[in-house]
C-alpha atoms as a PDB file:
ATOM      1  CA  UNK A   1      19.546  -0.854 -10.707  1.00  0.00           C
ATOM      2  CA  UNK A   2      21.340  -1.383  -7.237  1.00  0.00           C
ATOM      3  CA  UNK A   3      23.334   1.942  -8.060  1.00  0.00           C
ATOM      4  CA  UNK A   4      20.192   3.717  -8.857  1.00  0.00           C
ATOM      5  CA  UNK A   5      18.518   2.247  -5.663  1.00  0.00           C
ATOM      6  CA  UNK A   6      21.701   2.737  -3.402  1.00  0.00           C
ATOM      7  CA  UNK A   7      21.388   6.487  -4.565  1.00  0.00           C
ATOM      8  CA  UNK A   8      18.145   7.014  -3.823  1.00  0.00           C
ATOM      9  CA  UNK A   9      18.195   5.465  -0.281  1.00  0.00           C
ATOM     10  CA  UNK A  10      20.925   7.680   0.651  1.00  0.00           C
ATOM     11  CA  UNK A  11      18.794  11.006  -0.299  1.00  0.00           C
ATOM     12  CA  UNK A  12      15.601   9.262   1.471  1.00  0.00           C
ATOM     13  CA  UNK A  13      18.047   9.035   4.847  1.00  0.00           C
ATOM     14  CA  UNK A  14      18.717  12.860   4.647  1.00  0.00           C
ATOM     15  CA  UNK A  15      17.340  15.156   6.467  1.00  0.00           C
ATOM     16  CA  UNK A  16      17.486  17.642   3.607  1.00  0.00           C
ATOM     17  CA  UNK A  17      13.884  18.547   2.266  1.00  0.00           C
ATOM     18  CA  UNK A  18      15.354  18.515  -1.085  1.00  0.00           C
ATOM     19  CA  UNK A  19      17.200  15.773  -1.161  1.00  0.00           C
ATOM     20  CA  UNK A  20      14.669  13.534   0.102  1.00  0.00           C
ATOM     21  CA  UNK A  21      13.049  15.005  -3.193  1.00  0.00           C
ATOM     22  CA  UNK A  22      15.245  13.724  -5.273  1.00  0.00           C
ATOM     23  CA  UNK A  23      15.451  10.536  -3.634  1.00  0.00           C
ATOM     24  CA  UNK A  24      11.333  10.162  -4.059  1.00  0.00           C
ATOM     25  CA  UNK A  25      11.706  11.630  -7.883  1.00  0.00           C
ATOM     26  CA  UNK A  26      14.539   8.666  -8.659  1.00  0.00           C
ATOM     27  CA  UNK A  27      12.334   5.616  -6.951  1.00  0.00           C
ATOM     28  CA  UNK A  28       9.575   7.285  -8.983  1.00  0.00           C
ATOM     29  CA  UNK A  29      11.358   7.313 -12.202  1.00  0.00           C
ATOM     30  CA  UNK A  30      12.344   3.792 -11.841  1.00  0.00           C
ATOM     31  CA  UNK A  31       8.766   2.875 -11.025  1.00  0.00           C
ATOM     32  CA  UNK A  32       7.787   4.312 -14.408  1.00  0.00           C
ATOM     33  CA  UNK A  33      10.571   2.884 -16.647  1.00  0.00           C
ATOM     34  CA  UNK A  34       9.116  -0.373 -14.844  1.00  0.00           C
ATOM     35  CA  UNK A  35       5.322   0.413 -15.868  1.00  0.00           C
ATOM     36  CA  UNK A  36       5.326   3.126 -18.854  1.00  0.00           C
ATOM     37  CA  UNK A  37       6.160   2.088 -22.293  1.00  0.00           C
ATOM     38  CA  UNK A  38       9.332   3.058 -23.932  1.00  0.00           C
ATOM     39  CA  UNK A  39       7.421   5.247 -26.419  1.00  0.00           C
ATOM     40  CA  UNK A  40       5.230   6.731 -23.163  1.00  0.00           C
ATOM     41  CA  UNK A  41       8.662   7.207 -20.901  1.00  0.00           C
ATOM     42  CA  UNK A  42      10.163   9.245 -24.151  1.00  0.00           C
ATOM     43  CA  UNK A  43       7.082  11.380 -24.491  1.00  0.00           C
ATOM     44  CA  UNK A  44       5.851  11.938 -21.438  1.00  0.00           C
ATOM     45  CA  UNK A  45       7.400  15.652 -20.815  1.00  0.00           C
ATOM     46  CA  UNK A  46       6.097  16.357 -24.672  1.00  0.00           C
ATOM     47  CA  UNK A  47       3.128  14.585 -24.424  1.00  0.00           C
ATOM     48  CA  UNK A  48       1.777  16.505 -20.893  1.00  0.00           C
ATOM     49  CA  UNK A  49       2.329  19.914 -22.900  1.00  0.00           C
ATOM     50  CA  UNK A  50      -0.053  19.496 -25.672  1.00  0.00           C
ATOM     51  CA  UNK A  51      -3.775  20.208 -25.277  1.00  0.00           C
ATOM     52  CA  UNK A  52      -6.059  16.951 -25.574  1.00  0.00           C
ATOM     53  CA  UNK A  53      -3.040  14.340 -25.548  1.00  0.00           C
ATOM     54  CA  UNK A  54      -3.380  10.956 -24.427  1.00  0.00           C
ATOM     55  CA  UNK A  55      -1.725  10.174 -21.022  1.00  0.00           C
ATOM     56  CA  UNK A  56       1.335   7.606 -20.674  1.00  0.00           C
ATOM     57  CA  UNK A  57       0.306   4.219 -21.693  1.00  0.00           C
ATOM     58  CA  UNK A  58       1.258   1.657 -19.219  1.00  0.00           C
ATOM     59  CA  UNK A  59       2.727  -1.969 -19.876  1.00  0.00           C
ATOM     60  CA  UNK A  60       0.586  -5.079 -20.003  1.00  0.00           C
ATOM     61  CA  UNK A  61       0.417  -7.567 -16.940  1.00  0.00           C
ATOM     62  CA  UNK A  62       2.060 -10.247 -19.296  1.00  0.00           C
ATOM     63  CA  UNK A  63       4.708  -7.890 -20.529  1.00  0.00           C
ATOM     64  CA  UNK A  64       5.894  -7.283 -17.167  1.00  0.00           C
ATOM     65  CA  UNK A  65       6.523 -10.689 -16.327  1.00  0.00           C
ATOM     66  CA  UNK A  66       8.412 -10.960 -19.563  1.00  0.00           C
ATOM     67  CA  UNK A  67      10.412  -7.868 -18.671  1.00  0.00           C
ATOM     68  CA  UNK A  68      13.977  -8.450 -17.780  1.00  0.00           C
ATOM     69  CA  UNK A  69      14.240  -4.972 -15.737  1.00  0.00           C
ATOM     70  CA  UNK A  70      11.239  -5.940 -13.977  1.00  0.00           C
ATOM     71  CA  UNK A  71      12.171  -9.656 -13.109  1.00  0.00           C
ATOM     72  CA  UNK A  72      15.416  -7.661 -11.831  1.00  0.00           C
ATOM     73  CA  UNK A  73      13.508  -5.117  -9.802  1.00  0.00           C
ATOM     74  CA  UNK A  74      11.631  -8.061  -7.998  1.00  0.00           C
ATOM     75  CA  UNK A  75      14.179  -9.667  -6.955  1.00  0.00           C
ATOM     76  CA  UNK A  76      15.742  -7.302  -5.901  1.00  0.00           C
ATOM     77  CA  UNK A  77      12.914  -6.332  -3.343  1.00  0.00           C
ATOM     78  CA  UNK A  78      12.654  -9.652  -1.967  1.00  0.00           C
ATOM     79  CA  UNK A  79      16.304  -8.441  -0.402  1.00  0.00           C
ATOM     80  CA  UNK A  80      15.803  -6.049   2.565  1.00  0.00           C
ATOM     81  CA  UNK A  81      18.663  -4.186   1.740  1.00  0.00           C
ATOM     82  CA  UNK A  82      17.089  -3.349  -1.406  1.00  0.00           C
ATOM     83  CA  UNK A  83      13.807  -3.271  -0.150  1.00  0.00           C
ATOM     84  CA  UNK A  84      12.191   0.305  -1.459  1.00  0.00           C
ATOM     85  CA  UNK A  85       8.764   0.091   1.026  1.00  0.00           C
ATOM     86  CA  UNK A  86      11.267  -0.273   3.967  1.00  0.00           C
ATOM     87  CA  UNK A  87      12.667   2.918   3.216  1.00  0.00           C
ATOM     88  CA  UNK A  88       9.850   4.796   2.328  1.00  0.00           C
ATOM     89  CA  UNK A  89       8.493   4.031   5.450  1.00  0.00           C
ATOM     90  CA  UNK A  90      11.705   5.070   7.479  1.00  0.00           C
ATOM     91  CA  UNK A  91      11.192   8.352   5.501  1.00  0.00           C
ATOM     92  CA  UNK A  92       7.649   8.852   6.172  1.00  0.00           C
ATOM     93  CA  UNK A  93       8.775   8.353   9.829  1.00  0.00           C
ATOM     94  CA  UNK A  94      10.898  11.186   9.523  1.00  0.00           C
ATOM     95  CA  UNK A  95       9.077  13.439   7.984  1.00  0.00           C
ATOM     96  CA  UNK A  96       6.508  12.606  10.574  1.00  0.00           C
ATOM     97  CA  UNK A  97       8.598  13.814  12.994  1.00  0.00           C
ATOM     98  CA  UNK A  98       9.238  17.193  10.825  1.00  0.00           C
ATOM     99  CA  UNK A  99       7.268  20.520  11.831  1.00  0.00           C
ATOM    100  CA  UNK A 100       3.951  20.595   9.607  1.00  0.00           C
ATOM    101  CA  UNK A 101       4.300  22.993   6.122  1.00  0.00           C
ATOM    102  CA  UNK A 102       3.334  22.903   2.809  1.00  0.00           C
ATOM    103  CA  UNK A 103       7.321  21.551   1.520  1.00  0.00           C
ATOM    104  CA  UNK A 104       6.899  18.925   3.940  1.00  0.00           C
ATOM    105  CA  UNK A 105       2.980  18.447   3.563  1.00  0.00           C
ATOM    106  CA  UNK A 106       4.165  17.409  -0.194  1.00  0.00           C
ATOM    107  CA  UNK A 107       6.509  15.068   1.024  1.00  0.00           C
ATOM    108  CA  UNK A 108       4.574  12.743   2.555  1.00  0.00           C
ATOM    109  CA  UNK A 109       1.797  12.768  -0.232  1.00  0.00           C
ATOM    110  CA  UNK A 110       4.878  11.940  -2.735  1.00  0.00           C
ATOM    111  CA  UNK A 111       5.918   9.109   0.206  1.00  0.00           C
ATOM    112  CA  UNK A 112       2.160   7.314  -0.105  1.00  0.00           C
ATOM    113  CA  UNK A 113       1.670   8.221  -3.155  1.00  0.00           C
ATOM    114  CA  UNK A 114       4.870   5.531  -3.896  1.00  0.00           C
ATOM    115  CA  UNK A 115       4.064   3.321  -1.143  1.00  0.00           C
ATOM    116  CA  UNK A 116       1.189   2.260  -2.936  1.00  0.00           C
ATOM    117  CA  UNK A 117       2.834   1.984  -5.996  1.00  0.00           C
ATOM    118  CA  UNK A 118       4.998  -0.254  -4.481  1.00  0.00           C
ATOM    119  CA  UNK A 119       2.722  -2.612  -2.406  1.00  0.00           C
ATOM    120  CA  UNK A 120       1.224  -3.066  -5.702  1.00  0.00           C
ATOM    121  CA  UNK A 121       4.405  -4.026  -7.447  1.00  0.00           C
ATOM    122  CA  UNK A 122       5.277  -6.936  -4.961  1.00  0.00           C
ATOM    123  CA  UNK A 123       2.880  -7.916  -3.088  1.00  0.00           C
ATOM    124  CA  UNK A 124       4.965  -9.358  -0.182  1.00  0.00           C
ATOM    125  CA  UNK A 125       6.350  -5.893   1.039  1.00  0.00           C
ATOM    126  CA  UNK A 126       2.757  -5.407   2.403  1.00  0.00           C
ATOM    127  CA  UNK A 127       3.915  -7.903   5.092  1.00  0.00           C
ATOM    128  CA  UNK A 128       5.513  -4.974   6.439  1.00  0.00           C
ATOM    129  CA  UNK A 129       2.457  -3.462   7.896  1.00  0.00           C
ATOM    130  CA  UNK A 130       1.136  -6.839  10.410  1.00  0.00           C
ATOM    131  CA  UNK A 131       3.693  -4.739  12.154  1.00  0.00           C
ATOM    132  CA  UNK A 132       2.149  -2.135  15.139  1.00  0.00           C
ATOM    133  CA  UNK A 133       4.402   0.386  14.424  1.00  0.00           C
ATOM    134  CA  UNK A 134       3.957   0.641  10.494  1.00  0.00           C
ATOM    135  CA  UNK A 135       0.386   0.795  10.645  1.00  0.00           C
ATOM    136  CA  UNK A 136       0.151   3.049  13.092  1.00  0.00           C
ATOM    137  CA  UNK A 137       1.836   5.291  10.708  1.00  0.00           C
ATOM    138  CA  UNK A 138      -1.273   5.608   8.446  1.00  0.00           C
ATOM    139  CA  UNK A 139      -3.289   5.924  11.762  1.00  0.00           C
ATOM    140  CA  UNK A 140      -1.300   8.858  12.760  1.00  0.00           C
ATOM    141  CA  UNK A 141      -1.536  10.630   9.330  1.00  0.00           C
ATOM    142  CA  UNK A 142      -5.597  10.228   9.743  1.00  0.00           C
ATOM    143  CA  UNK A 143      -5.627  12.610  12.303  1.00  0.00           C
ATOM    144  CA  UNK A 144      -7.704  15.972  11.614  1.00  0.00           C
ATOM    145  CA  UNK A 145      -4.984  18.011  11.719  1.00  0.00           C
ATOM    146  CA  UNK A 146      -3.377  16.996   8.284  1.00  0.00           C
ATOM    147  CA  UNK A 147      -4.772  18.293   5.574  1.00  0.00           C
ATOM    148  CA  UNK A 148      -7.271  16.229   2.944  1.00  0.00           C
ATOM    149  CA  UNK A 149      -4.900  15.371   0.037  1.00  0.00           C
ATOM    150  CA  UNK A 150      -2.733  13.742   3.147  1.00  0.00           C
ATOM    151  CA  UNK A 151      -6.022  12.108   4.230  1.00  0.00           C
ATOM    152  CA  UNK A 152      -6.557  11.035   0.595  1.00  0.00           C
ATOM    153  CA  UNK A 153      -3.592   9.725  -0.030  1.00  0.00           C
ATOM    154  CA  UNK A 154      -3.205   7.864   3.298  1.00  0.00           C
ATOM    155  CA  UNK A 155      -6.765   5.987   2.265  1.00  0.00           C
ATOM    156  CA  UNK A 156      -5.174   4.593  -0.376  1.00  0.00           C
ATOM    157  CA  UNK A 157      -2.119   3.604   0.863  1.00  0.00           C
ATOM    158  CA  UNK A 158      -4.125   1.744   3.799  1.00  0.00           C
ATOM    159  CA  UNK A 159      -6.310  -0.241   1.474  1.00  0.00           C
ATOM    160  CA  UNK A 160      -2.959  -1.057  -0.819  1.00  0.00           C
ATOM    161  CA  UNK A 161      -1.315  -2.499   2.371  1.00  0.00           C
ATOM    162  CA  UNK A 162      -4.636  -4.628   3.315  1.00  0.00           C
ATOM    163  CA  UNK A 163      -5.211  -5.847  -0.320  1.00  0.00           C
ATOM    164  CA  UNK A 164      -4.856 -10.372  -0.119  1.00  0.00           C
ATOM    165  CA  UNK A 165      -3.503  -9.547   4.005  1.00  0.00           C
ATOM    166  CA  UNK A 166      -5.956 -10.636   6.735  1.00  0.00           C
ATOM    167  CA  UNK A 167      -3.395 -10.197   9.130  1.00  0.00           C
ATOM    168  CA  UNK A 168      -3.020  -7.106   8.431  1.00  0.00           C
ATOM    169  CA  UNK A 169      -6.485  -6.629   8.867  1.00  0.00           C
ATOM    170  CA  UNK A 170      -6.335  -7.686  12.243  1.00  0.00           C
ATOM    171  CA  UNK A 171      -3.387  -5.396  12.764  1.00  0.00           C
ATOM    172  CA  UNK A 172      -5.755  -2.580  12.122  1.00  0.00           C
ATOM    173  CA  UNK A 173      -8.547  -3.447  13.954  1.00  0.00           C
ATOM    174  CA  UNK A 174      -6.365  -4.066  16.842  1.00  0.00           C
ATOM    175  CA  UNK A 175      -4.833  -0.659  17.177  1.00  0.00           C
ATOM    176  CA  UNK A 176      -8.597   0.688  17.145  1.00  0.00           C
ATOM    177  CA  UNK A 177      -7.664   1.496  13.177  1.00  0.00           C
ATOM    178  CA  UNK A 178     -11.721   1.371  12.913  1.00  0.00           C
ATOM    179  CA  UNK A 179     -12.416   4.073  15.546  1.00  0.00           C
ATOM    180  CA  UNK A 180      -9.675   6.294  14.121  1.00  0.00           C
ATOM    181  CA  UNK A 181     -11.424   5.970  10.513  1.00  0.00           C
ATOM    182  CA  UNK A 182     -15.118   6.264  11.457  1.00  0.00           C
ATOM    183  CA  UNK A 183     -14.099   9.024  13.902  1.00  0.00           C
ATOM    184  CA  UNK A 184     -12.736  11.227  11.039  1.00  0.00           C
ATOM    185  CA  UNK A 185     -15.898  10.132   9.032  1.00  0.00           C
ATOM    186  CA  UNK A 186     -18.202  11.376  11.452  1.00  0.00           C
ATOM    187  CA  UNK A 187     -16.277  14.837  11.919  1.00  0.00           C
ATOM    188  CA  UNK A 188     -17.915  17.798  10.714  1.00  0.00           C
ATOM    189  CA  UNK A 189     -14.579  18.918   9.639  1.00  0.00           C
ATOM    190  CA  UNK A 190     -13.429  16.104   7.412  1.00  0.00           C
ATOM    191  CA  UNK A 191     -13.860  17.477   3.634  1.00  0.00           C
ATOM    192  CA  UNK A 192     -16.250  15.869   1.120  1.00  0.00           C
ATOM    193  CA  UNK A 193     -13.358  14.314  -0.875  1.00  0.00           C
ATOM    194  CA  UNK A 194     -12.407  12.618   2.196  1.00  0.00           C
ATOM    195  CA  UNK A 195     -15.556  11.348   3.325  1.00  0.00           C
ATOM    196  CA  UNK A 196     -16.426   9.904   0.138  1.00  0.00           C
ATOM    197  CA  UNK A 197     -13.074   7.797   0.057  1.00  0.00           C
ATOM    198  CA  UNK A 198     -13.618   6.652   3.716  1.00  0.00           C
ATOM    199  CA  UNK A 199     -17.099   5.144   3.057  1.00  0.00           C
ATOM    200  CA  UNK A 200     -15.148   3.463  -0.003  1.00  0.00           C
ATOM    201  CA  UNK A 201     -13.071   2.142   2.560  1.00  0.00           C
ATOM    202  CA  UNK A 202     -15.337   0.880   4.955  1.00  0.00           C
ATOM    203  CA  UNK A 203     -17.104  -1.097   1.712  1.00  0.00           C
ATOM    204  CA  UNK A 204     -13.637  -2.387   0.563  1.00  0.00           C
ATOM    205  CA  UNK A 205     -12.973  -3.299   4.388  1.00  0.00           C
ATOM    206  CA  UNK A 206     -16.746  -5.101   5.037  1.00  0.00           C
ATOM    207  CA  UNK A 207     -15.560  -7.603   1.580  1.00  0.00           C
ATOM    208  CA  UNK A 208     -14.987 -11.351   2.939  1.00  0.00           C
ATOM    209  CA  UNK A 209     -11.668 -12.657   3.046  1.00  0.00           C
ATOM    210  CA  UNK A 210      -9.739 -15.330   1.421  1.00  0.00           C
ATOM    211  CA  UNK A 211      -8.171 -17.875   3.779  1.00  0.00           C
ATOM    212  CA  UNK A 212      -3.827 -17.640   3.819  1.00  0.00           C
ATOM    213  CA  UNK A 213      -4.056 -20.767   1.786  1.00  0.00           C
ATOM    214  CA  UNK A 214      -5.394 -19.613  -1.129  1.00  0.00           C
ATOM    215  CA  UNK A 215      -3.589 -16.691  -0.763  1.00  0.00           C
ATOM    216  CA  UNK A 216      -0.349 -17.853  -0.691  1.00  0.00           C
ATOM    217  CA  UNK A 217      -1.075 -20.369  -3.487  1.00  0.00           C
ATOM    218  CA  UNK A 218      -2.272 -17.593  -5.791  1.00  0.00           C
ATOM    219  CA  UNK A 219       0.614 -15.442  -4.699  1.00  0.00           C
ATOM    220  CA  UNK A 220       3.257 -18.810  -5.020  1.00  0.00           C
ATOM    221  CA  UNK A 221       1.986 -18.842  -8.595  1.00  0.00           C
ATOM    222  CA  UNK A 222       2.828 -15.135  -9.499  1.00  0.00           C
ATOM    223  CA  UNK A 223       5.971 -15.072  -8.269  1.00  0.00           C
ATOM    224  CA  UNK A 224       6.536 -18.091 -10.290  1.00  0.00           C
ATOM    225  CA  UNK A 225       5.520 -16.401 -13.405  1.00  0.00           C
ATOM    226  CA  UNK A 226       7.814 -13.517 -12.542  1.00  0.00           C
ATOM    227  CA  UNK A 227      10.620 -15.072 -11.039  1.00  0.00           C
ATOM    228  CA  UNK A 228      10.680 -18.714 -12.545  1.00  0.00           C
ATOM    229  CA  UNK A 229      12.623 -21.471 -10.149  1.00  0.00           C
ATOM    230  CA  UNK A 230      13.521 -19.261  -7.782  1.00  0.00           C
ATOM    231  CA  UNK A 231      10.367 -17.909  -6.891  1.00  0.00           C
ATOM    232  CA  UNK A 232       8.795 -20.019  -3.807  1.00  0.00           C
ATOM    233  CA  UNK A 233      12.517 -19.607  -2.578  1.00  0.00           C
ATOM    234  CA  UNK A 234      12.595 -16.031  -2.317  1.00  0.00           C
ATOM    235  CA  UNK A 235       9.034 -15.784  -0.764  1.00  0.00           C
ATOM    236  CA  UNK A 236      10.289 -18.386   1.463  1.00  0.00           C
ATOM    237  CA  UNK A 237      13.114 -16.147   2.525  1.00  0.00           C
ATOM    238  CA  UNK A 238      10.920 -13.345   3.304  1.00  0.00           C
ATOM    239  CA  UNK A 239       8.246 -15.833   5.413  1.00  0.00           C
ATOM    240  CA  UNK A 240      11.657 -16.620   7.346  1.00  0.00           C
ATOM    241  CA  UNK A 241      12.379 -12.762   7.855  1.00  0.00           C
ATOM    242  CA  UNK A 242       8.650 -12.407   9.309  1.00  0.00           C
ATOM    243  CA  UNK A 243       9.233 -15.015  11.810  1.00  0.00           C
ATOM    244  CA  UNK A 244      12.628 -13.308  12.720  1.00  0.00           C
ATOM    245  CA  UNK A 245      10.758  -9.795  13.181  1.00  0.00           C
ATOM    246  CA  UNK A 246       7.633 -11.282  15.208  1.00  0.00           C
ATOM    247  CA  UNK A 247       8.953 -14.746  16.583  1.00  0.00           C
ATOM    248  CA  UNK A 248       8.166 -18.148  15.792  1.00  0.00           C
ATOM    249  CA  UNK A 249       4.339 -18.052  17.176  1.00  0.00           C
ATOM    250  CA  UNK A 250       3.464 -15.242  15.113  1.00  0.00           C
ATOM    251  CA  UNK A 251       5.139 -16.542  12.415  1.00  0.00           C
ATOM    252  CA  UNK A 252       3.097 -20.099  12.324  1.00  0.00           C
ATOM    253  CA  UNK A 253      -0.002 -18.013  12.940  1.00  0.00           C
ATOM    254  CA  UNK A 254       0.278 -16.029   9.777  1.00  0.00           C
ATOM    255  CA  UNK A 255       0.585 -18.976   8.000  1.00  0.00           C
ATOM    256  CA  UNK A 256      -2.237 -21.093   9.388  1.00  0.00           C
ATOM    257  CA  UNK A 257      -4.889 -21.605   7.205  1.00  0.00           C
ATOM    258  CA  UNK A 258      -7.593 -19.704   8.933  1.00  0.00           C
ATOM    259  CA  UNK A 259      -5.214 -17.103   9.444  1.00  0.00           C
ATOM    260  CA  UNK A 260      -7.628 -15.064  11.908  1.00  0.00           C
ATOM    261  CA  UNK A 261      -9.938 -14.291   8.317  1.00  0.00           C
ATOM    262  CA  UNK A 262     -13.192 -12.654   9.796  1.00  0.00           C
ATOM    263  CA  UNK A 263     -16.223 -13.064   7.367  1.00  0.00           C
ATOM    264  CA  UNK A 264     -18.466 -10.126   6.232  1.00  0.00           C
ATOM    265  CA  UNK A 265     -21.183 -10.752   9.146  1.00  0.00           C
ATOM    266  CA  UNK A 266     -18.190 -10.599  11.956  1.00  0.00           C
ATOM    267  CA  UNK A 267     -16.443  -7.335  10.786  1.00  0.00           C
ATOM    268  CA  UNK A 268     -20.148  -6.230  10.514  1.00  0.00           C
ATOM    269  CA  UNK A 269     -20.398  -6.298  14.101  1.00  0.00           C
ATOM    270  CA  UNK A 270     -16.668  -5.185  15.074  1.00  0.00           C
ATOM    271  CA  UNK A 271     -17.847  -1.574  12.730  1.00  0.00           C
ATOM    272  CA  UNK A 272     -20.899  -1.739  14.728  1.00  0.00           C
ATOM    273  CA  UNK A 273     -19.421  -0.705  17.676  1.00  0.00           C
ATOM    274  CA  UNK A 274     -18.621   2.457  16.066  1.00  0.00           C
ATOM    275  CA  UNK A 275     -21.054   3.468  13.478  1.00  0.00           C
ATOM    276  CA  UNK A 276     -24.886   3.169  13.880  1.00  0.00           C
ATOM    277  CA  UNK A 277     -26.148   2.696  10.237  1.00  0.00           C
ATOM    278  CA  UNK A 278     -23.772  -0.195   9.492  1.00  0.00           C
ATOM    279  CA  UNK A 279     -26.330  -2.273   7.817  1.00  0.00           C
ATOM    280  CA  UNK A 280     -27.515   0.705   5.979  1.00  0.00           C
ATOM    281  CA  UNK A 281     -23.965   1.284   4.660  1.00  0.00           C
ATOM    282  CA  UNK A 282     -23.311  -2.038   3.250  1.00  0.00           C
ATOM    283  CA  UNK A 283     -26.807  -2.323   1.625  1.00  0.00           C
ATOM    284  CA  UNK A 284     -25.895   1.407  -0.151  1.00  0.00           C
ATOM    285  CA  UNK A 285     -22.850   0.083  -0.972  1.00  0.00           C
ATOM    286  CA  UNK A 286     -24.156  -3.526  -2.474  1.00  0.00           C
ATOM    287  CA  UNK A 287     -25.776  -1.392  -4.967  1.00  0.00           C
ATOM    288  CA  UNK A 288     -23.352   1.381  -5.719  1.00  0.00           C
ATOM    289  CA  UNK A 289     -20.160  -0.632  -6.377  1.00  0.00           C
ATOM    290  CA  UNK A 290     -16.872   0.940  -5.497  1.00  0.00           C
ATOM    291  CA  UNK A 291     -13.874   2.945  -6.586  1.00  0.00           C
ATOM    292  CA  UNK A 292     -11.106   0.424  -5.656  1.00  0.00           C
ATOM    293  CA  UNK A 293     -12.346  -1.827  -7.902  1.00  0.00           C
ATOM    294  CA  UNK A 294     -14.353  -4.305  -5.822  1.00  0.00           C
ATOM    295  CA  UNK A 295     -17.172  -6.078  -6.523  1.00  0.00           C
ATOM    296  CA  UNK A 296     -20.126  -6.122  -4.610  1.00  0.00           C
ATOM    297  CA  UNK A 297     -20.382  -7.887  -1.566  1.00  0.00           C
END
């Protein structure tokens, strides 16, 4: 795995449109060997080509924990130098900086697109984005000018990297990441599609919070499960690389208890500032549910 990995990094450095291809096609494949059934991974080309057939089934929540290539891959990530959402972030940062076309318009939907896998994968690479300068990536990549599947997929990669993270949540909100999304919602030229999944934020964004505490004892228990003994030791190592990166203070702050969790009522206010019909949205959205998966509020 550290071949395939060390591989893929390399074409995710280059500056080659095709290469950094390849490299998003190899951390994608390895993703799916991860997820997908050996029967679905054999299939999949076969099974895409015939009319009416059933789409890749995916492994079971128990079976990955059970999974020695999976046990593997998390550990692994809990290493920087193996991290993958470090590097797909150093590529979206590139191709960022690239002149806007379709090749590289594709790119950086392929980049999200396995961000969010990722995030979702292990959890504690979402750490990543407390950081200014990582969030302000999906800020940037909000702006009218990109096109809506870039929108779309940049949604979703926002709400991946908030999921169980107040301070990430406070991240956003302090690089005005709530103007940024209510002023694209209000523009007369965002698209339908994108609309629709920005009021799906702003539901999944109004949910309370859980306090650090729980989180980390829900997250200290699935790492358990994955990893065994060494599991609070490798999410200790990465608590001790997020003191290195933001200092001792910030560090202590993250893991308070109250960890700076705003309730419901207090983000109320703080969208107030920014849409109108605030209470009007959340009562909508009480009823109506949500496509992330949340419940109502």
């Amino acid at each position: 795995m550290e071949t395939l990995l060390s591989h893929s990094f390399d074409y995710l450095s280059s500056p080659s449109p095709q290469k950094i291809r390849k490299g998003l096609r190899q951390v994608e494949g390895l993703l799916a060997q991860l997820c997908l059934s050996k029967t679905s991974i054999t299939n999949k080309r076969q099974s895409m080509l015939l009319l009416g057939s059933n789409p890749p089934t995916g492994k079971k929540l128990s079976e990955l924990s059970e999974d020695p290539a999976f046990r593997e891959f998390f550990k692994l990530q809990q290493s920087f130098q193996w991290n993958i959402a470090m590097r797909l972030v150093s590529c979206l940062e590139r191709l960022l900086g690239k002149e806007s076309n379709g090749t590289n318009d594709i790119l950086i939907i392929q980049t999200l697109d396995l961000i969010q896998g990722v995030l979702l994968l292990h959890p504690p690479s979402r750490a990543l984005f407390s950081q200014e300068i990582y969030m302000n990536l999906f800020l940037d990549l909000l702006d009218p000018s990109n096109c809506p599947a870039i929108q779309s997929s940049t949604i979703m990669a926002l709400v991946t990297s908030l999921l169980d993270q107040p301070q990430n949540a406070r991240t956003f909100e302090a690089i005005d990441g709530l103007l940024v999304v209510t002023s694209l919602f209000k523009s007369r030229s965002t698209s339908r599609e994108v609309k629709l999944k920005l009021v799906e934020f702003l539901y999944f964004y109004l949910m309370p919070e859980t306090p650090a505490t729980k989180l980390s004892t829900s997250a200290s228990a699935t790492n358990t499960a994955i990893l065994g003994g060494r599991g609070k030791e490798l999410m200790a190592a990465f608590d001790r690389r997020r003191e290195t990166v933001n200092g001792p203070e910030a560090a202590a702050k993250s893991s308070s208890p109250a960890n700076n969790v705003r309730t419901t009522e207090e983000k109320q206010n703080l969208l107030g500032k920014h849409l109108s019909n605030v209470q009007d949205l959340v009562e909508d959205l009480r009823e109506g549910g949500g496509v992330f998966g949340v419940g109502a509020i």
